[in-house]
C-alpha atoms as a PDB file:
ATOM      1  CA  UNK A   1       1.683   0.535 -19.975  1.00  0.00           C
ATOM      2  CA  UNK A   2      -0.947   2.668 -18.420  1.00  0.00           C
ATOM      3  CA  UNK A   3      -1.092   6.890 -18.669  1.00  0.00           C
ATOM      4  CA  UNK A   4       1.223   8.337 -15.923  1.00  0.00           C
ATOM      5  CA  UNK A   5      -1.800  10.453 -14.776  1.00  0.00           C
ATOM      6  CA  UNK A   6      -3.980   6.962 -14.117  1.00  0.00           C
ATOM      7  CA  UNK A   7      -0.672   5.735 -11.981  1.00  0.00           C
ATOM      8  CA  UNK A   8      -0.695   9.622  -9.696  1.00  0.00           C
ATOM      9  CA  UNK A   9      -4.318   9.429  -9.537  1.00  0.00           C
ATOM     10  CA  UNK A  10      -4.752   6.060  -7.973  1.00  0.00           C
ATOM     11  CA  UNK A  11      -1.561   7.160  -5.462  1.00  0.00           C
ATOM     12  CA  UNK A  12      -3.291  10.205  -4.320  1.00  0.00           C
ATOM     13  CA  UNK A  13      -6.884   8.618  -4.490  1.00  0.00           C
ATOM     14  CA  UNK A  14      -5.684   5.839  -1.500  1.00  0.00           C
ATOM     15  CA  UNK A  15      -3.654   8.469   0.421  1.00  0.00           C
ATOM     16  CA  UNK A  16      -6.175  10.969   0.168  1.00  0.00           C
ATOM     17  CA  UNK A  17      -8.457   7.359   1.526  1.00  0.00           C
ATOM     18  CA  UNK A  18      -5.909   7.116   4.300  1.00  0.00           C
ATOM     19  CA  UNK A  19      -5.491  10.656   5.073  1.00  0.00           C
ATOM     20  CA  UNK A  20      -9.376  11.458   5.581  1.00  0.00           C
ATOM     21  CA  UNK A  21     -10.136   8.382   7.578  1.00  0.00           C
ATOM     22  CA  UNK A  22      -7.449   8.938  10.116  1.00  0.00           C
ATOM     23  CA  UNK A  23      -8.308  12.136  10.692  1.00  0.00           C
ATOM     24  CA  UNK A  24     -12.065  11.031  10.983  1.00  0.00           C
ATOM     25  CA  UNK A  25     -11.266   8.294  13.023  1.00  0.00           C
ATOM     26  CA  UNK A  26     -12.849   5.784  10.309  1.00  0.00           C
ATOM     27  CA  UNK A  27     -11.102   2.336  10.759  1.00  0.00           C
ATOM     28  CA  UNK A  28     -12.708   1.457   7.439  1.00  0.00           C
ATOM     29  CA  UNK A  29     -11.874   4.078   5.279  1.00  0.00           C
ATOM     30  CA  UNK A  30      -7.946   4.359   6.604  1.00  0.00           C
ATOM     31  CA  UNK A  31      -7.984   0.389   5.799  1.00  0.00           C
ATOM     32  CA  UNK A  32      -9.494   0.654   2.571  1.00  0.00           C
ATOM     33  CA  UNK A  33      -7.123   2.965   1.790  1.00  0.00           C
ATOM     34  CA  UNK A  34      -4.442   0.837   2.522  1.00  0.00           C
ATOM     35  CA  UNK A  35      -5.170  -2.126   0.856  1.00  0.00           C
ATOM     36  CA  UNK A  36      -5.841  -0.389  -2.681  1.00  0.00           C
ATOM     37  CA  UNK A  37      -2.454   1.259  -2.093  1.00  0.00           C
ATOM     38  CA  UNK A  38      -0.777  -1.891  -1.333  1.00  0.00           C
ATOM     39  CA  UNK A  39      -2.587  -3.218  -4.733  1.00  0.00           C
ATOM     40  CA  UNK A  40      -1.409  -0.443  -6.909  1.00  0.00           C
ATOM     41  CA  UNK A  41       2.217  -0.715  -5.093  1.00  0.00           C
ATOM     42  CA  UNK A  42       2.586  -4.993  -5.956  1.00  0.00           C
ATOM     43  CA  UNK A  43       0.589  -4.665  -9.253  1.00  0.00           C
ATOM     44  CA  UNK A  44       3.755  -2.062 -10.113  1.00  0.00           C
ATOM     45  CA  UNK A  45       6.317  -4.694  -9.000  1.00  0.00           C
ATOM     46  CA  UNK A  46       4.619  -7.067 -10.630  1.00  0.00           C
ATOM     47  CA  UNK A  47       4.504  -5.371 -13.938  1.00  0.00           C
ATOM     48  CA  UNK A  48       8.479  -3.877 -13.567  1.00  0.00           C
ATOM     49  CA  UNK A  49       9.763  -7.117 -12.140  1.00  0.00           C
ATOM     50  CA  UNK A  50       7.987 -10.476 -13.568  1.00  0.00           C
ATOM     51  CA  UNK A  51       9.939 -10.799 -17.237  1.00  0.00           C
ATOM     52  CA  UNK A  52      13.183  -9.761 -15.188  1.00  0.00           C
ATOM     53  CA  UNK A  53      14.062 -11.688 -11.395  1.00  0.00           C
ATOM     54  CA  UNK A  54      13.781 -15.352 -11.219  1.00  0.00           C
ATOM     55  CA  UNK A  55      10.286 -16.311  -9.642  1.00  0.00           C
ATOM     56  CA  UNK A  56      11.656 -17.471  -6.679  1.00  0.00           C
ATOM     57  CA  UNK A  57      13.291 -14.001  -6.044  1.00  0.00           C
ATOM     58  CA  UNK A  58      10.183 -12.025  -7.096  1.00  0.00           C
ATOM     59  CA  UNK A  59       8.061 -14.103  -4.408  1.00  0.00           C
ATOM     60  CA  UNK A  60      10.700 -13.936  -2.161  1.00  0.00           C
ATOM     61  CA  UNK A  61      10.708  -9.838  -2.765  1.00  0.00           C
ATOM     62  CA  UNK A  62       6.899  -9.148  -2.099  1.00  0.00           C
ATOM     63  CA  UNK A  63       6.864 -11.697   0.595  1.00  0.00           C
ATOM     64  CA  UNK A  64       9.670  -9.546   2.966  1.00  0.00           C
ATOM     65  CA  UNK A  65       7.812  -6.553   1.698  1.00  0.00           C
ATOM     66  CA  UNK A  66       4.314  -7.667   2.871  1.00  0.00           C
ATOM     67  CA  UNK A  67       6.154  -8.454   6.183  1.00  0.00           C
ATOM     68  CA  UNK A  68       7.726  -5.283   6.546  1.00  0.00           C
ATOM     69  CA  UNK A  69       3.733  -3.723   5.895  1.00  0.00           C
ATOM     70  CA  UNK A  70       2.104  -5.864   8.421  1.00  0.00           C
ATOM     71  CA  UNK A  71       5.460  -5.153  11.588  1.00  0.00           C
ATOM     72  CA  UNK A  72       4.965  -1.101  10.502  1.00  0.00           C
ATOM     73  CA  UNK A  73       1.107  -1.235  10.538  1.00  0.00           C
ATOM     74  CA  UNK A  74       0.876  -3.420  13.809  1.00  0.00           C
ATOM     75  CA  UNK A  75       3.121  -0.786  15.293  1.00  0.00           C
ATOM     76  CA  UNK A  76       1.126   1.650  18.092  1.00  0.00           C
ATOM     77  CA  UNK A  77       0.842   4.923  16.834  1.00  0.00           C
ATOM     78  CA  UNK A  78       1.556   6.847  20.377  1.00  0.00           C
ATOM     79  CA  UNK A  79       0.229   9.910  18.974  1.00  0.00           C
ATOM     80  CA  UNK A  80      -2.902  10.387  21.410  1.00  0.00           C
ATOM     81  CA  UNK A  81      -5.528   9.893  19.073  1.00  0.00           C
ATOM     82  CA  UNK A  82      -8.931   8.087  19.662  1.00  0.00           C
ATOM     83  CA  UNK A  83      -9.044   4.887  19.062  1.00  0.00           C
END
């Protein structure tokens, strides 16, 4: 089990990603950003999940949640900013 320091620092590393390429206007940087979080976020399930849920229901788990990502990130912001 990793340090729960190595776990924060990754979280705020790929927010902090996020965070300072939106507000640059980076497309890059805010999508970097997203797919190391998204890493860190199924790597978790992975590790809490495999030895417990029945394959099938683990796939079927990060499948709806990788759906649910792509609908909420395909979504217009509407805020005014740049594109």
């Amino acid at each position: 089990m990793q340090a729960p320091h190595r776990r924060l620092t990754r979280f705020v590393t790929s927010a902090l990603a996020i965070w300072f390429g939106a507000r640059r206007a980076w497309n890059d940087m805010v999508n970097t950003g997203i797919v190391f979080f998204m890493l860190f976020r199924y790597t978790k399930l992975f590790d809490r999940w495999w030895d417990i849920m029945p394959k099938w229901l683990f796939f079927l788990v990060v499948a709806l949640a990788a759906i649910l990502v792509l609908r909420v990130l395909r979504r217009p912001c509407g805020r005014g900013l740049p594109a």
